[in-house]
N, C-alpha and C. Protein backbone atom coordinates (compact mmCIF):
# COMPACT_ATOMS: atom_id res chain seq x y z
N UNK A 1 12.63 -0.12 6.88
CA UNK A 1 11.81 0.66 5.98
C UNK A 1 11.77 -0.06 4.64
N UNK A 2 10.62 -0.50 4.29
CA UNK A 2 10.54 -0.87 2.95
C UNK A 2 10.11 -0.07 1.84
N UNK A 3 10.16 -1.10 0.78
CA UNK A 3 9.92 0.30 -0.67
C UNK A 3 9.09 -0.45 -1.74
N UNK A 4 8.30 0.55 -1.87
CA UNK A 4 7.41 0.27 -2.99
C UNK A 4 7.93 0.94 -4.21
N UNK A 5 8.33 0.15 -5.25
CA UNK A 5 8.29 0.75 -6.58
C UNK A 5 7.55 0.34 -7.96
N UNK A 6 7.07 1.57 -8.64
CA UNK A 6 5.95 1.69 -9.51
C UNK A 6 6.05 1.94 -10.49
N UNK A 7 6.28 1.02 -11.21
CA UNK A 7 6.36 1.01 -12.99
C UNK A 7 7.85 1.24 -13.32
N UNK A 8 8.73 0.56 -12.53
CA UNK A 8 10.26 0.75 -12.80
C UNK A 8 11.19 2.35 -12.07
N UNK A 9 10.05 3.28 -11.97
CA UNK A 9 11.04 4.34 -11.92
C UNK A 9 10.04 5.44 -10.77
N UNK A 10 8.76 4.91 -9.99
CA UNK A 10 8.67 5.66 -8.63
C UNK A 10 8.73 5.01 -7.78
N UNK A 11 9.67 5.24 -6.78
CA UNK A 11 9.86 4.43 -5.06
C UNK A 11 8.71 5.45 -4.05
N UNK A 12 8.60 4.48 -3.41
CA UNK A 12 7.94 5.29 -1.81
C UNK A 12 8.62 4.49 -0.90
N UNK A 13 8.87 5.25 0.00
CA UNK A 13 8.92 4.32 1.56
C UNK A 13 7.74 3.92 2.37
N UNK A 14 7.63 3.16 3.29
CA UNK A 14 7.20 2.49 4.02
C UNK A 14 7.53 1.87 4.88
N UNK A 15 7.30 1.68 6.08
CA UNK A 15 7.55 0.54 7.07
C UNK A 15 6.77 -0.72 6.65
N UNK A 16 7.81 -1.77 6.74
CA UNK A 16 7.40 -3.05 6.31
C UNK A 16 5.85 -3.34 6.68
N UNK A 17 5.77 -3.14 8.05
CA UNK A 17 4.32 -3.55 8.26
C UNK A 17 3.32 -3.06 7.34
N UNK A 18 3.26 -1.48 7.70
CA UNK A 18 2.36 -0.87 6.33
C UNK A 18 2.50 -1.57 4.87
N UNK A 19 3.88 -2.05 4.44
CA UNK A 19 4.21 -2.71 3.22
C UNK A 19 3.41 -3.67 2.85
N UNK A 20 3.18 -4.27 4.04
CA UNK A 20 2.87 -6.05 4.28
C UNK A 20 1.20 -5.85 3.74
N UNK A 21 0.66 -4.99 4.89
CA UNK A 21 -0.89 -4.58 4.65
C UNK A 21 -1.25 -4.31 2.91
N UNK A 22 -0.65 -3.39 2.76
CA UNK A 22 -1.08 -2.88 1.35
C UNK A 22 -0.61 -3.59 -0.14
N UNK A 23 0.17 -4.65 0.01
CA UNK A 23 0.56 -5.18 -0.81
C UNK A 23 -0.39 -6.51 -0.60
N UNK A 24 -1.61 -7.11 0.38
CA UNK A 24 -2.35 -7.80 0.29
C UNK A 24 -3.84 -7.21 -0.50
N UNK A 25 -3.55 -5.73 0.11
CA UNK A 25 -4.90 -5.23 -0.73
C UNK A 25 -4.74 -5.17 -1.94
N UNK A 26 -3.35 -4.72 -2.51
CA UNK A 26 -3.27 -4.72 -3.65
C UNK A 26 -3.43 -5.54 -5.01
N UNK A 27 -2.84 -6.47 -3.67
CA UNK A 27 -2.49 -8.31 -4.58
C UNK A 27 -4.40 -8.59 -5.04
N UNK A 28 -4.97 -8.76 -4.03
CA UNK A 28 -6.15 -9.03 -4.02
C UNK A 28 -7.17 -8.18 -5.58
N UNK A 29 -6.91 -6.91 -5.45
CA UNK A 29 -7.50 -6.30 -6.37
C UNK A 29 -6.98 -6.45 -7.63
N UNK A 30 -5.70 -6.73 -7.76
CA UNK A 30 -5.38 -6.87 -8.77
C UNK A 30 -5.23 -8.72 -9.53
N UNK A 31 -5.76 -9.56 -8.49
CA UNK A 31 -5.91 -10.78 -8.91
C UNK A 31 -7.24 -10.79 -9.71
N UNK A 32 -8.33 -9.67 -9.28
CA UNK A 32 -9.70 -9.43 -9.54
C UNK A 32 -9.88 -8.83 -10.75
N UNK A 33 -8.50 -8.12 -11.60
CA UNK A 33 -8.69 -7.52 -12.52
C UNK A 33 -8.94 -5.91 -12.29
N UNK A 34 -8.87 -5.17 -11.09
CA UNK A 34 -9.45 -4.19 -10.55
C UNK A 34 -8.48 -3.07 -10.93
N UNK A 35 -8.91 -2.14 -11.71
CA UNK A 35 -7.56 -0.94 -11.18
C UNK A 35 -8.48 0.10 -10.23
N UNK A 36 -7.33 0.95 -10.29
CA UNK A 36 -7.30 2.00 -8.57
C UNK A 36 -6.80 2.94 -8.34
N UNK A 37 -6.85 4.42 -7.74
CA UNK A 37 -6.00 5.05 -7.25
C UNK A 37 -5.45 4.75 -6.05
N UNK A 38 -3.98 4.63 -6.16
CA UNK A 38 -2.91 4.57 -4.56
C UNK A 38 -2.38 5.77 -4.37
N UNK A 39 -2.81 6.76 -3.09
CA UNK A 39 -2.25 7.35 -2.95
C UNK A 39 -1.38 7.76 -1.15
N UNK A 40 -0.63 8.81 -0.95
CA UNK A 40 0.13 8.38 -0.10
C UNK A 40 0.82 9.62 0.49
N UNK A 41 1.29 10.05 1.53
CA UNK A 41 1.93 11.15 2.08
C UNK A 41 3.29 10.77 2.13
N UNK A 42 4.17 11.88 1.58
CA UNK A 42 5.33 11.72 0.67
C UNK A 42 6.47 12.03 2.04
N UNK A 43 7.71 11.61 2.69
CA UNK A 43 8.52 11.51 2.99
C UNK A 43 8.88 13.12 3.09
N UNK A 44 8.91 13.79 4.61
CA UNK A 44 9.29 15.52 4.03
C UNK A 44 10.64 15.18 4.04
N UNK A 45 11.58 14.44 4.39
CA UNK A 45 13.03 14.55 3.85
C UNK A 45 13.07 14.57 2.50
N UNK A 46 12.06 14.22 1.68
CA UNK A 46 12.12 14.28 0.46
C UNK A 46 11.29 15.29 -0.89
N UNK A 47 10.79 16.37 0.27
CA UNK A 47 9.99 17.45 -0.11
C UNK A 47 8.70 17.21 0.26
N UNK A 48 8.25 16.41 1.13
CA UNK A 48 6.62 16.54 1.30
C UNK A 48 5.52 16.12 0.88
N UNK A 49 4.99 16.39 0.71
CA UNK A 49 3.36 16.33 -0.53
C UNK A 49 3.02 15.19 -0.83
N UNK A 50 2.12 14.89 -1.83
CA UNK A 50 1.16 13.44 -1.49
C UNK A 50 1.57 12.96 -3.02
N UNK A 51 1.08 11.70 -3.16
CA UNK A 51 1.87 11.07 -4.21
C UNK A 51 0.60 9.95 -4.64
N UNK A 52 0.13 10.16 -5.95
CA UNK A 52 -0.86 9.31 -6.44
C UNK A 52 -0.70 8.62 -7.45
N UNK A 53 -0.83 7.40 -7.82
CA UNK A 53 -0.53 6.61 -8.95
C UNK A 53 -2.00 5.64 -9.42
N UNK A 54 -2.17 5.22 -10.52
CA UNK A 54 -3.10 4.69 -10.64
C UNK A 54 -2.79 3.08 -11.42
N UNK A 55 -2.82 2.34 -10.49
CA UNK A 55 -2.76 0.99 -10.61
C UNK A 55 -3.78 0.42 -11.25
N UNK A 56 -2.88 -0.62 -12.00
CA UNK A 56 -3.37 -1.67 -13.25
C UNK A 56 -2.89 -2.62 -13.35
N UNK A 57 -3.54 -3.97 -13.67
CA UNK A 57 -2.62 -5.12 -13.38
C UNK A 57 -1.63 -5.51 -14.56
N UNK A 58 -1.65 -3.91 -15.52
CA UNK A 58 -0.38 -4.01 -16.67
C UNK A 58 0.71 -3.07 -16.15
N UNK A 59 0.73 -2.84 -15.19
CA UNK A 59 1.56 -2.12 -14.39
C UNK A 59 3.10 -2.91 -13.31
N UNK A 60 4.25 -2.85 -13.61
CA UNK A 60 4.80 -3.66 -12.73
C UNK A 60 4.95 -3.05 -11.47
N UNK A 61 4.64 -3.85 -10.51
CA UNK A 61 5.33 -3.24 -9.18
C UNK A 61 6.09 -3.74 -7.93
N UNK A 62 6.90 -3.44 -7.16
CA UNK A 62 7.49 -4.42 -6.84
C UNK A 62 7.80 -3.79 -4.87
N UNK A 63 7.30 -4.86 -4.26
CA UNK A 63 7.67 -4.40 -2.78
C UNK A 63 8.84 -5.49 -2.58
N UNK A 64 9.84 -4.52 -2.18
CA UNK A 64 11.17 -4.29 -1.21
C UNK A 64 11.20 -4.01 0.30
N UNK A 65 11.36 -5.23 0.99
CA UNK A 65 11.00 -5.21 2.70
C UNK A 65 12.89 -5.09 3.34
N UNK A 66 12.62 -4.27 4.31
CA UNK A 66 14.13 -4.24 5.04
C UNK A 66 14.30 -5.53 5.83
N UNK A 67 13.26 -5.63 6.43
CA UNK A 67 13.48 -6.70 7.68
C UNK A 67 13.47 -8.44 6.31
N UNK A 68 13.71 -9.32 7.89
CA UNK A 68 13.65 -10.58 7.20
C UNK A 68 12.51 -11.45 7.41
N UNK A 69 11.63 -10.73 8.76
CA UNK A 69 10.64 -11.61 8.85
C UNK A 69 9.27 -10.90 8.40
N UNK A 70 8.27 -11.74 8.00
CA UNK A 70 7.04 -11.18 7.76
C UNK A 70 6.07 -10.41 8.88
N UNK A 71 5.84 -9.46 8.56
CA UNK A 71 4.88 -8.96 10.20
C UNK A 71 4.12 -9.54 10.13
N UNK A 72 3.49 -9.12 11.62
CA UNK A 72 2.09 -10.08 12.41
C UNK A 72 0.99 -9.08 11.17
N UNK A 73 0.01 -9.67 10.67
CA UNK A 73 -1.20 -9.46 9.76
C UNK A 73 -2.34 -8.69 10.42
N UNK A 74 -2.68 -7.99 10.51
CA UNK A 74 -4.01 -7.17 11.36
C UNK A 74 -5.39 -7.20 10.27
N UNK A 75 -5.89 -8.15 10.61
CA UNK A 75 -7.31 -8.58 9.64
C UNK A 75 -8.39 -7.27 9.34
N UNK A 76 -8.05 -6.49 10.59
CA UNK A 76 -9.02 -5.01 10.74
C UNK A 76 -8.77 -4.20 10.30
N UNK A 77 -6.99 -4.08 10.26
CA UNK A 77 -6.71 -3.15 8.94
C UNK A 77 -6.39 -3.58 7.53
N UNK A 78 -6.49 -4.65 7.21
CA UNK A 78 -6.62 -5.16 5.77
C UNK A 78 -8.41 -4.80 5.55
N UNK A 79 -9.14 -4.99 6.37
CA UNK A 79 -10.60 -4.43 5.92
C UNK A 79 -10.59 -3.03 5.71
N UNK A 80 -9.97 -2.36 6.77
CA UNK A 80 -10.00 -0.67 7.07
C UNK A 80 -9.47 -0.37 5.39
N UNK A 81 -7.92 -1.11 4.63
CA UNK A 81 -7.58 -0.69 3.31
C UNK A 81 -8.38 -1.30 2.15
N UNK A 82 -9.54 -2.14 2.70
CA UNK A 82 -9.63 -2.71 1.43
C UNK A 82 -11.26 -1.84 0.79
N UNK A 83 -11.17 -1.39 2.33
CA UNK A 83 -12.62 -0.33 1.62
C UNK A 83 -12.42 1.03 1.59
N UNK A 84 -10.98 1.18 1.89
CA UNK A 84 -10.42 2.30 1.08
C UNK A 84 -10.32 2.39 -0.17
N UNK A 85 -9.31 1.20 -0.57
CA UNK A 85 -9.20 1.07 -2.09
C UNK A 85 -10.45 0.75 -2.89
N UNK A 86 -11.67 0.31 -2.21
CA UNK A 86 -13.14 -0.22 -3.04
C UNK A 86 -13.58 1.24 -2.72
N UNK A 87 -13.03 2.58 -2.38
CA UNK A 87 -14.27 4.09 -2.59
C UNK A 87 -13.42 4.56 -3.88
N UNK A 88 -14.04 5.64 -4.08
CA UNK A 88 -13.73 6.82 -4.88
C UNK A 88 -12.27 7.30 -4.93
N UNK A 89 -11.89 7.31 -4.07
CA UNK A 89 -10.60 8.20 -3.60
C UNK A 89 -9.78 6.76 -4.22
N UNK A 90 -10.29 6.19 -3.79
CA UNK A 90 -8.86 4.56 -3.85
C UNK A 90 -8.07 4.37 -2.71
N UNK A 91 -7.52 3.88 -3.00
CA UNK A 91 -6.51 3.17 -1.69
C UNK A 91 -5.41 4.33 -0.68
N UNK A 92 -6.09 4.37 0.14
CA UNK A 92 -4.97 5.42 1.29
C UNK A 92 -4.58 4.68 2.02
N UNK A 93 -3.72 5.03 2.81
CA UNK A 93 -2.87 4.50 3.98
C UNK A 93 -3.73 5.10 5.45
N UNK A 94 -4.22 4.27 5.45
CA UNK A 94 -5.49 4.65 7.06
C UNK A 94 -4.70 4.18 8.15
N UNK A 95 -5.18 4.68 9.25
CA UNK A 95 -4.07 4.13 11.04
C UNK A 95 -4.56 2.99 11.13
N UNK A 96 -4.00 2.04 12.14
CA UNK A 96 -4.16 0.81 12.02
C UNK A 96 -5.00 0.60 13.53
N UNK A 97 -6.23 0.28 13.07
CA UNK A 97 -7.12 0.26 13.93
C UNK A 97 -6.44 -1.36 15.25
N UNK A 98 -6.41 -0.93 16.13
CA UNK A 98 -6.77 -2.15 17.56
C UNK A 98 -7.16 -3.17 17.07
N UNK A 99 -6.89 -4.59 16.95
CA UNK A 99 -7.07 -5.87 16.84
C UNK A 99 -8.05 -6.34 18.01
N UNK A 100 -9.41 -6.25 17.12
CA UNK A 100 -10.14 -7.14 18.38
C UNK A 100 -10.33 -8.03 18.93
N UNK A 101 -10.28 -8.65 20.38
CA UNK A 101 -9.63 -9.89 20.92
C UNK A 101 -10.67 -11.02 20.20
């Protein structure tokens, strides 16, 4: 389980893979100058509820992976998040669509 933390003092969890995905969309938008809403369904061991932050590239943030190796990359769901994060809403955590052969 990895961890995203946001501006020094909010963590989320994640599974690395999801980590891996969203920290390319992120990287990307924020190489562009882009800010965004990230938002996210909150851990119920940890009370539940959804969790929104609004990213800026004056913002520090920092992903924390458990494992040691990098996951396999799914090109379909880096599109599926990256036109999440390019709507209105901003960036959600969408299912990870089937890799087409």
């Amino acid at each position: 389980m990895g961890k995203l933390t946001y501006d020094s003092n909010l963590t989320a969890d994640f599974d690395d893979r999801v980590l891996a995905h969203i920290q390319l969309v992120i990287g990307a938008k924020l190489r562009r100058g882009e800010s965004f809403y990230f938002s996210w369904r909150d851990d119920p061991l940890t009370g539940g509820g959804r969790s929104t932050v609004w990213v800026h590239p004056g913002i520090s943030l920092a992903f924390k992976y458990f494992g040691g190796k990098v996951p396999t990359l799914n090109r379909d769901w880096i599109e599926a998040l990256s036109l999440s994060a390019n709507s209105a809403t901003g960036l959600q955590v969408v299912a990870e669509p089937a890799e087409r052969l």
